[in-house]
Protein backbone atom coordinates (compact mmCIF):
# COMPACT_ATOMS: atom_id res chain seq x y z
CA UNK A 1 -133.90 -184.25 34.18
CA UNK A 2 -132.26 -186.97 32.14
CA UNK A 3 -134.18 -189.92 31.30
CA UNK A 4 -133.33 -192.83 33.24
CA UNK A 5 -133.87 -196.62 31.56
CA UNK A 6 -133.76 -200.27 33.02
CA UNK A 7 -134.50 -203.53 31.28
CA UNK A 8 -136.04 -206.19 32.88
CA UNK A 9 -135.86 -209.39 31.95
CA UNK A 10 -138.30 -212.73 32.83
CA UNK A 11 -137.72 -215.77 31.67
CA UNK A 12 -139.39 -220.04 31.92
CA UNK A 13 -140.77 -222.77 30.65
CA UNK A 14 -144.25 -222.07 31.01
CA UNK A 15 -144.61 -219.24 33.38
CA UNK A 16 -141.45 -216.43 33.14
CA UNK A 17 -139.73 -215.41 36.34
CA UNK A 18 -137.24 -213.09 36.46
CA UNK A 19 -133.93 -213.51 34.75
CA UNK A 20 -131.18 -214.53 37.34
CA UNK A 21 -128.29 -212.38 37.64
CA UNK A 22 -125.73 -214.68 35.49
CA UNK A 23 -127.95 -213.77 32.32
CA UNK A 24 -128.83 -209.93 33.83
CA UNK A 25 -124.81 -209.31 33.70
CA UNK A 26 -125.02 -211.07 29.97
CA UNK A 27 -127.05 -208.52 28.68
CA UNK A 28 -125.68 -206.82 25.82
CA UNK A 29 -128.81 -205.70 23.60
CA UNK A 30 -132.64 -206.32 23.05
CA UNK A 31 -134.57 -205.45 19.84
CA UNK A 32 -138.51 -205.99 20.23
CA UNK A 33 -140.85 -205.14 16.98
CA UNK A 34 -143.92 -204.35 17.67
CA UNK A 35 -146.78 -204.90 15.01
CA UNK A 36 -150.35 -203.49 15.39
CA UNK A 37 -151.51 -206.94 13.87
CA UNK A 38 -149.47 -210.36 13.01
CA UNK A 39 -146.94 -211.82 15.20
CA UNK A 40 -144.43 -209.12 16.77
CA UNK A 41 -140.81 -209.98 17.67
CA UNK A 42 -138.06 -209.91 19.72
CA UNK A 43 -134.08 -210.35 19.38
CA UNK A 44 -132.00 -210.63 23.06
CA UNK A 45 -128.17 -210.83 22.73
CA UNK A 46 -125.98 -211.58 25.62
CA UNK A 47 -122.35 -212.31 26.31
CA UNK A 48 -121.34 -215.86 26.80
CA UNK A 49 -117.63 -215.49 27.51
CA UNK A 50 -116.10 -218.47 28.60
CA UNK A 51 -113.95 -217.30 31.60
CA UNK A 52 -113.56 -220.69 33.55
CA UNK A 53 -111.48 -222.22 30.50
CA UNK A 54 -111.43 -225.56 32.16
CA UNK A 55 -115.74 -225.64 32.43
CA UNK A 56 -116.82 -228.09 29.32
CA UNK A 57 -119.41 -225.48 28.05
CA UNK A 58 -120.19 -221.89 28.10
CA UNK A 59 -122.12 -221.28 31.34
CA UNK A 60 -125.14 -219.79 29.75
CA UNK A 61 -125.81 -222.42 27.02
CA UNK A 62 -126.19 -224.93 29.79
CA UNK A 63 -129.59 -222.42 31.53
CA UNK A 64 -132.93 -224.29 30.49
CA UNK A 65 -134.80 -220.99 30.74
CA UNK A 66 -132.43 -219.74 27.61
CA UNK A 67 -133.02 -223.21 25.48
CA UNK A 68 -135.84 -222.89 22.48
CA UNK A 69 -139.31 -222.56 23.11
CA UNK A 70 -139.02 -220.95 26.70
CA UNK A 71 -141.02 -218.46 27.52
CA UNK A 72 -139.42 -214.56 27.27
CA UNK A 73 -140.92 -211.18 28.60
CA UNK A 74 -139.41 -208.12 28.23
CA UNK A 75 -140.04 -205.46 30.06
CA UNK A 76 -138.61 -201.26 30.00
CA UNK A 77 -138.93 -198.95 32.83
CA UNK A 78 -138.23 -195.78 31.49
CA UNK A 79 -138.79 -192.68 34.04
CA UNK A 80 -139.91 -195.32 36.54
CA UNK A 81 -142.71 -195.93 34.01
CA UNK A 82 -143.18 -199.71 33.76
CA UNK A 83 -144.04 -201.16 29.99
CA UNK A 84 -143.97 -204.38 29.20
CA UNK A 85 -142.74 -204.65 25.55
CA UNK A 86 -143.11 -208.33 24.77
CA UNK A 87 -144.02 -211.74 25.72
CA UNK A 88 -143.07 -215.10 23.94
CA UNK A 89 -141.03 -217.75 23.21
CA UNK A 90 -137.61 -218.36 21.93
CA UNK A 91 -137.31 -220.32 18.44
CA UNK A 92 -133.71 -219.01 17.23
CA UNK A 93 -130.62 -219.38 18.72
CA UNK A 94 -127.26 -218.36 16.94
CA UNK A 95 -124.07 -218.37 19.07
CA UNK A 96 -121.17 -216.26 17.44
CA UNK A 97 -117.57 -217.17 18.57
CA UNK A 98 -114.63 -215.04 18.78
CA UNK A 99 -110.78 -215.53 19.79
CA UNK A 100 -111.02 -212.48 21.40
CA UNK A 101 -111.46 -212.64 25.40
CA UNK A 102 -115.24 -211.35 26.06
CA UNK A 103 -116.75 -210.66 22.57
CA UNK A 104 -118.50 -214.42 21.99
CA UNK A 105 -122.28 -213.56 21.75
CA UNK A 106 -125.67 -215.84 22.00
CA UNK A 107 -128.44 -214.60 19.94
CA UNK A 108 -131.74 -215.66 20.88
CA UNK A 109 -134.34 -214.43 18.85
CA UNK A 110 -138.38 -215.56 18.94
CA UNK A 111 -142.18 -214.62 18.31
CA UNK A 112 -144.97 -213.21 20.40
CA UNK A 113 -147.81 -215.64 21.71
CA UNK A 114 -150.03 -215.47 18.26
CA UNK A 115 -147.35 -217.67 17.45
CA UNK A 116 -148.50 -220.60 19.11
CA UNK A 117 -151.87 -220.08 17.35
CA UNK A 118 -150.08 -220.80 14.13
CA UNK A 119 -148.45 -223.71 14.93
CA UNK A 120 -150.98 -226.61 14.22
CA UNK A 121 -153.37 -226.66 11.42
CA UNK A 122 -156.87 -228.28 12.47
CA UNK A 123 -160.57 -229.04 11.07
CA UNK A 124 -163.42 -227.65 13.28
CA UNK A 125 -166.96 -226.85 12.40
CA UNK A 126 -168.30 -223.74 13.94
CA UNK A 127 -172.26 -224.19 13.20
CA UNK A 128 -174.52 -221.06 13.46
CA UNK A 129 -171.75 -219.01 15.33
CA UNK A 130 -171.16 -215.22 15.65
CA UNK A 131 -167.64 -214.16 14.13
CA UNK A 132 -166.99 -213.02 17.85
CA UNK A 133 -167.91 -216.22 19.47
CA UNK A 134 -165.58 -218.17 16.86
CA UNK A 135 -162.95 -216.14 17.99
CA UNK A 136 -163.02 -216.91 22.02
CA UNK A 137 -163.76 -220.09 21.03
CA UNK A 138 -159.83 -220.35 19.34
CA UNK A 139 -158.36 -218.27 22.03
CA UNK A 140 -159.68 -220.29 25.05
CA UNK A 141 -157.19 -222.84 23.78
CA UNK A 142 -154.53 -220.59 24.86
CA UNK A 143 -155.56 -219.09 28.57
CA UNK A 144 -152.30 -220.56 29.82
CA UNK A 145 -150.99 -217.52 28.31
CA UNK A 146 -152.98 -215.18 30.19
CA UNK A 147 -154.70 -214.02 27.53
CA UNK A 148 -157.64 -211.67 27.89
CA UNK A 149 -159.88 -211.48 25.22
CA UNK A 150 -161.27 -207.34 24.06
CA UNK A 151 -163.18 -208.18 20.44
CA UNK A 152 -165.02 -205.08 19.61
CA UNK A 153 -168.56 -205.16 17.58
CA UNK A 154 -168.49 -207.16 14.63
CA UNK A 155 -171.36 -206.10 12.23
CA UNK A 156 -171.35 -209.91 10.33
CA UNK A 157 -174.93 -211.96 9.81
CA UNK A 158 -175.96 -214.07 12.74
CA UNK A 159 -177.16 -217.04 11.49
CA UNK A 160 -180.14 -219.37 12.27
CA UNK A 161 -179.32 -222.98 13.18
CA UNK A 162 -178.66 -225.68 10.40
CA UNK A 163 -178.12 -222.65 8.21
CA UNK A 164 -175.03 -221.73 8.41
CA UNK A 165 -171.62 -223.64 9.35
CA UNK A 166 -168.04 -222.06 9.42
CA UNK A 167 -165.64 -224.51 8.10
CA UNK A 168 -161.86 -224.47 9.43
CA UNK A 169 -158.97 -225.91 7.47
CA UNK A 170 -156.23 -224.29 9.09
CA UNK A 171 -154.51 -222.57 11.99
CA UNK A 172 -156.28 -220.74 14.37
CA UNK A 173 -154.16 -217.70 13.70
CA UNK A 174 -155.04 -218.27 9.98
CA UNK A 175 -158.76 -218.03 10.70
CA UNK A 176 -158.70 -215.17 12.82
CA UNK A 177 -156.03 -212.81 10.15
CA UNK A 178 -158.81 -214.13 7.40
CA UNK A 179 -161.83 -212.29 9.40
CA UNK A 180 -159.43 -209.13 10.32
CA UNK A 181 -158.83 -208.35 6.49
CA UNK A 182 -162.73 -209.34 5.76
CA UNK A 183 -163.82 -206.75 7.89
CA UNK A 184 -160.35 -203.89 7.72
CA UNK A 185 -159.76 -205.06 11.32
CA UNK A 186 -156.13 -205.44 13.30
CA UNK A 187 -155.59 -208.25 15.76
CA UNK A 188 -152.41 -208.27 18.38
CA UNK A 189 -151.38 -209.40 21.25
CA UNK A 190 -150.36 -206.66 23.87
CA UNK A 191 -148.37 -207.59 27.29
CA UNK A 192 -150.27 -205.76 30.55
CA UNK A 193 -147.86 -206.43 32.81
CA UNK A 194 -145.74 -209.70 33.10
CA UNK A 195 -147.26 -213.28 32.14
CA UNK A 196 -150.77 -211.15 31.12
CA UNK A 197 -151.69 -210.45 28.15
CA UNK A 198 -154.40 -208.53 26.44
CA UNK A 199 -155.85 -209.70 23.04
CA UNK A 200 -157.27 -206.90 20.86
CA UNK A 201 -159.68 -207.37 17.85
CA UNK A 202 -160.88 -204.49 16.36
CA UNK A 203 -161.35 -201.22 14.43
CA UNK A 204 -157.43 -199.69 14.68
CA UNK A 205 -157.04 -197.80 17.71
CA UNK A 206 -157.04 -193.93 16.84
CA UNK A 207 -157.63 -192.35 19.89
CA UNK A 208 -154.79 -193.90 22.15
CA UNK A 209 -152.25 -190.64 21.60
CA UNK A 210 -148.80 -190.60 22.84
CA UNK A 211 -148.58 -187.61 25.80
CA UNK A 212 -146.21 -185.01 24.21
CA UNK A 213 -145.79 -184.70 20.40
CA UNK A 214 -142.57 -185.40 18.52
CA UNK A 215 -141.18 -182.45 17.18
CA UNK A 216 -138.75 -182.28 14.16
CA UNK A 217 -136.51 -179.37 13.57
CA UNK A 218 -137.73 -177.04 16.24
CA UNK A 219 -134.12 -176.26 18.27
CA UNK A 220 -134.26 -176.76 21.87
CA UNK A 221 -138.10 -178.43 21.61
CA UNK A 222 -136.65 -181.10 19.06
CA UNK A 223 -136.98 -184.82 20.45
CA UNK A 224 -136.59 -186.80 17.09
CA UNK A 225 -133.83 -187.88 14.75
CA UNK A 226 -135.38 -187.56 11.67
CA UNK A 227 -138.37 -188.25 9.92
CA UNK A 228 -138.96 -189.81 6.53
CA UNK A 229 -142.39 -189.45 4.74
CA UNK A 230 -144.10 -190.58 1.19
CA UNK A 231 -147.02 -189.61 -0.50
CA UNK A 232 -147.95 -192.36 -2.65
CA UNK A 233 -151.49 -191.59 -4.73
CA UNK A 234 -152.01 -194.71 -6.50
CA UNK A 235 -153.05 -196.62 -3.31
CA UNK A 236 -156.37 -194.67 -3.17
CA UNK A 237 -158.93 -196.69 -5.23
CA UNK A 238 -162.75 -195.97 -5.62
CA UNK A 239 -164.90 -199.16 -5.37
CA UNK A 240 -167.62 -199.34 -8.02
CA UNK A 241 -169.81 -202.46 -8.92
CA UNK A 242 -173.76 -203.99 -9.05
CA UNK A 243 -175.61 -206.26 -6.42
CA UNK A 244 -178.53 -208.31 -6.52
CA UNK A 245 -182.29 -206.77 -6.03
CA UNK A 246 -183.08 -207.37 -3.22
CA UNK A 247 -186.51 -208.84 -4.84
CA UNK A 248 -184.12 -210.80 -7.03
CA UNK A 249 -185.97 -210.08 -9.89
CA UNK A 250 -185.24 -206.27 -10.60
CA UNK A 251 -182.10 -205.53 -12.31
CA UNK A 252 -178.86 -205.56 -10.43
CA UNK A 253 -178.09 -202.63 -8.35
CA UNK A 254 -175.55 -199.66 -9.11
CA UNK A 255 -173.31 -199.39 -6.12
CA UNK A 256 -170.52 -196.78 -5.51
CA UNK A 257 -168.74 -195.05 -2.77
CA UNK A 258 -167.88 -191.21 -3.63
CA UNK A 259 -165.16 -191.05 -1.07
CA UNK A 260 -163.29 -192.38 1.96
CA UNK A 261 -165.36 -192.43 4.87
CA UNK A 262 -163.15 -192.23 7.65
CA UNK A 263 -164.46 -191.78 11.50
CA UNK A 264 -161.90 -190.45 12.83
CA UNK A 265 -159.79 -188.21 10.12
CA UNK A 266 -156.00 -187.67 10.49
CA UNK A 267 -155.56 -185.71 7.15
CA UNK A 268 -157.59 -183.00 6.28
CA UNK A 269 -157.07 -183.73 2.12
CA UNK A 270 -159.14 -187.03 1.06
CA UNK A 271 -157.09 -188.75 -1.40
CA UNK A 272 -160.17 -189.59 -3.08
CA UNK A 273 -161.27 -186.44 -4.01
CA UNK A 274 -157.60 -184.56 -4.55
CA UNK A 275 -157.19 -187.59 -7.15
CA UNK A 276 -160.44 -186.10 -8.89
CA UNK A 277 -160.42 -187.94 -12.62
CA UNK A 278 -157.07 -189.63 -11.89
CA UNK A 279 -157.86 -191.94 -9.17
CA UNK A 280 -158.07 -195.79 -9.01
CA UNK A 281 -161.32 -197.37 -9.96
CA UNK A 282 -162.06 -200.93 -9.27
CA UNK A 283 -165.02 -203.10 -9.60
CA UNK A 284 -166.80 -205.77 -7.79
CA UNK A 285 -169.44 -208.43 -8.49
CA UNK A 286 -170.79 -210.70 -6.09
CA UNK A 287 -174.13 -212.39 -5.84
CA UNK A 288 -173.50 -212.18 -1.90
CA UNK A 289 -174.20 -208.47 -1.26
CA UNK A 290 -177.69 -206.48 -1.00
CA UNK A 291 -177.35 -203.05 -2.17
CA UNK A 292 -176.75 -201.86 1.91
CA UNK A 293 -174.05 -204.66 2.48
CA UNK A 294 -172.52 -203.74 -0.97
CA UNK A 295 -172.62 -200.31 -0.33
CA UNK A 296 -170.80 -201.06 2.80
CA UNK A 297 -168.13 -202.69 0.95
CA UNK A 298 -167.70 -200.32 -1.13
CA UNK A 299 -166.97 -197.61 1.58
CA UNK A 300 -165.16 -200.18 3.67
CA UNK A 301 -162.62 -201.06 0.78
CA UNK A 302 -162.32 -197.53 -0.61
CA UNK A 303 -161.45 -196.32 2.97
CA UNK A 304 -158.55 -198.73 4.03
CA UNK A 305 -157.26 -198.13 0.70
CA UNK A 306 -156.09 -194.67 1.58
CA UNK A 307 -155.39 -195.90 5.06
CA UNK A 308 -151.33 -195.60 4.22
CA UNK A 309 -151.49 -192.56 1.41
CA UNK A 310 -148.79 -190.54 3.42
CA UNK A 311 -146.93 -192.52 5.24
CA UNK A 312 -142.95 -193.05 6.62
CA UNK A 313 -141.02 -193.48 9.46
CA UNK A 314 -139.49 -191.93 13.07
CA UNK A 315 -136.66 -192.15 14.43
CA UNK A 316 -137.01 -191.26 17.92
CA UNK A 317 -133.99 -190.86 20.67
CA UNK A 318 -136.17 -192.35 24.07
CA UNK A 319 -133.61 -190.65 26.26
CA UNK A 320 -134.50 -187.25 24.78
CA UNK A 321 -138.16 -188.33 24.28
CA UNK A 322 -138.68 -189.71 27.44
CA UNK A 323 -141.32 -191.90 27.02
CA UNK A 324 -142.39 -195.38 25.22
CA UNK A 325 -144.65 -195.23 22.28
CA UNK A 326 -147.23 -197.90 22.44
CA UNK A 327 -148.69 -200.08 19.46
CA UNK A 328 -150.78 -199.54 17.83
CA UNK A 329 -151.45 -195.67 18.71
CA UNK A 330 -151.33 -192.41 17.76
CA UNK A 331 -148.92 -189.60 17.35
CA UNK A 332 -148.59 -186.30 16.60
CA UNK A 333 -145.83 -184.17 14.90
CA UNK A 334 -144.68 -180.89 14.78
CA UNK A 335 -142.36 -179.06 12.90
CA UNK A 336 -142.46 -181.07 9.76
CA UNK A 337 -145.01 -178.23 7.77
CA UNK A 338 -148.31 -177.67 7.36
CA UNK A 339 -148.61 -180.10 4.76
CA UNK A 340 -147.43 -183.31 7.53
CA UNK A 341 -147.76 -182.18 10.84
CA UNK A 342 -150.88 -183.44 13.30
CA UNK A 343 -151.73 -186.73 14.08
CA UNK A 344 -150.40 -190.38 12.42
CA UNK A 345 -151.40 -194.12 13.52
CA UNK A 346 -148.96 -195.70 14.66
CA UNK A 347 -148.80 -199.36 13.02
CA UNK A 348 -145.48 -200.67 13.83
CA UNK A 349 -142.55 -199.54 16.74
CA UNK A 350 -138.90 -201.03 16.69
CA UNK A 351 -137.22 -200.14 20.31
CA UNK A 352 -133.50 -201.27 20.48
CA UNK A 353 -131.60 -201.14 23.35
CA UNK A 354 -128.58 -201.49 24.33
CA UNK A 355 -126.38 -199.33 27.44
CA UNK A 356 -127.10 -196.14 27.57
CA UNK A 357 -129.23 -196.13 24.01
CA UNK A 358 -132.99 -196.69 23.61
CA UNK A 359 -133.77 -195.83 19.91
CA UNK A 360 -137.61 -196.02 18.54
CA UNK A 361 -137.80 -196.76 15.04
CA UNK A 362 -141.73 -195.92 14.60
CA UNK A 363 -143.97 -196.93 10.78
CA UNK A 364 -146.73 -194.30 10.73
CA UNK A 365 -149.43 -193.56 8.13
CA UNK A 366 -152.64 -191.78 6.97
CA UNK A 367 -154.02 -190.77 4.49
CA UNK A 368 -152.78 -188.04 3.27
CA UNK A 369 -151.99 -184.23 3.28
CA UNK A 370 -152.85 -181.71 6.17
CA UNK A 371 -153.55 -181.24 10.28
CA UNK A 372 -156.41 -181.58 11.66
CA UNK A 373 -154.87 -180.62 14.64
CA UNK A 374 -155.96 -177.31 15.89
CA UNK A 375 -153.93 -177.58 19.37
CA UNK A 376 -151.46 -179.98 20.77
């Protein structure tokens, strides 16, 4: 059965509605890039062919909905399978003009709504707070947005009062990207349907798998392009160092992490220990850490560095496909060897469309060599 796609389009100054049909019949092309953490983004190009030569402006650069700063959700239905791919606001607009009847174009172009937590810097005290309630605290600012909050366990000291103040000089989304790469965490925001939003803060999300694998080079079974992949061994580093006593007056404390310790692996080589002699070792000192804490570290920052060991991308034809890969998730590939096939994480998606195309441009990685895949 061939796949069948529609784009829907909502649009407003605070809350979107759907496009009217002047701007559906515009439609040319939409580009949305999905991020599993940071701001994703979207570019929407449309036709603005003057055909009423005698109107003072093109009709669609006179629409308020299409004017910077409005509101934009975008939304696929692919299979009558509704996704919602994005939801933000418009802060680019290039218009290209031709002499050629019906080729002028508007571009319109924008971020997702963790751009509006980056657009004023502030000063707020956050006195004997949990990292998690620091967090709802910045996002209630934005429940306009429909933002619904998921922040998963976040194994940080809770401290007692007077002791212990958080200090921010900065943006909110500043504050919260600083606590994602303290603790190897991804943040995003994730449309659930139109003008709701979901806000994930977390571990990455390996379990969410795509329903049928993409398969490379297997005849009538093939659903991808192509696929590009690189090994890269020098990312893999082994975190060595000393903390305090915990009686503070012992000698410091030898802490090291023998490999990456991964809860869910992907690969069944660890870069750590295929590296043997030749891999990265780095050290760390800080008066900060007990010997469990710095042990922690240790495993923590040895493990996310061989989070993107093998890694590459696919290029995946959604008509032949027939379904929408979601950010961040996982996939799984076949037909690419025993050294590559089974299961990759899914950190960044690129779907352009445009009539009758819907190409998925997909950044995976893990961390490194072999399947632990069994049976797909």
């Amino acid at each position: 059965m061939a796949t069948k796609v529609r784009v829907d389009l909502f649009l407003g100054t605070a809350e979107a509605k759907p496009a009217p049909l002047l701007i559906a019949q515009a439609f040319q092309s939409v580009t949305v890039t999905q991020k599993d953490r940071n701001i994703s983004t979207f570019q929407l190009s449309l036709n603005i062919d003057r055909k009423n030569v005698q109107s003072a402006d093109y009709s669609l650069l006179d629409i308020e909905e299409l004017k910077p700063n409005s509101r934009v959700i975008i939304s696929v239905l692919v299979n009558a399978e509704p996704t919602v791919l994005f939801d933000g606001f418009i802060n680019n607009i290039e218009m290209n003009y031709a002499n050629e009847s019906g080729t002028a174009t508007l571009s319109l172009t924008g971020e997702d709504i963790l751009s509006r937590m980056n657009l004023k810097e502030k000063t707020a005290d956050y006195q004997s707070m949990t990292v998690t309630d620091i967090i709802k605290k910045c996002l209630g600012d934005y429940s306009d947005y429909g933002l619904a909050p998921e922040i998963k366990k976040i194994d940080l000291p809770v401290w007692e009062p007077d002791e212990h103040t958080i200090i921010q000089n900065g943006t909110d989304l500043a504050l919260i990207q600083y606590y994602a790469n303290k603790l190897g965490y991804i943040f995003r925001v994730r449309p659930t349907k139109p003008n709701k939003n979901n806000f994930y803060f977390g571990p990455p999300e390996t379990e969410n798998k795509a329903e049928q694998a993409l398969n490379v080079n297997m005849g009538f079974a093939t659903n991808v392009d192509d696929i590009n992949l690189i090994y890269d061994a020098g990312l893999a580093q082994l975190v060595t160092g000393f903390v305090n006593n915990e009686d503070l007056e012992g000698d410091p404390i030898a802490v090291s992490a023998l490999d990456a310790n991964r809860k869910v692996a992907m690969a069944k080589d660890d870069p750590i220990t295929t590296n043997g002699d030749h891999v990265h070792s780095r050290l760390f000192k800080s008066a900060t850490y007990n010997s469990a804490t710095g042990l922690d570290y240790a495993n923590q920052t040895t493990t996310r560095s061989t989070d993107k060991v093998l890694s590459g991308t696919i290029s995946v034809d959604t008509l032949r496909y027939g379904q929408v890969i979601e950010v961040p998730s996982v996939v799984i590939v076949r037909g690419a060897g025993a050294s590559a096939n089974g299961k990759y994480y899914v950190s960044q998606v690129q779907h352009s469309i445009s009539e009758g195309k819907y190409q998925q441009l997909i950044s995976v990685q893990r961390e490194g060599f072999g399947s632990t895949v069994t049976k797909v």
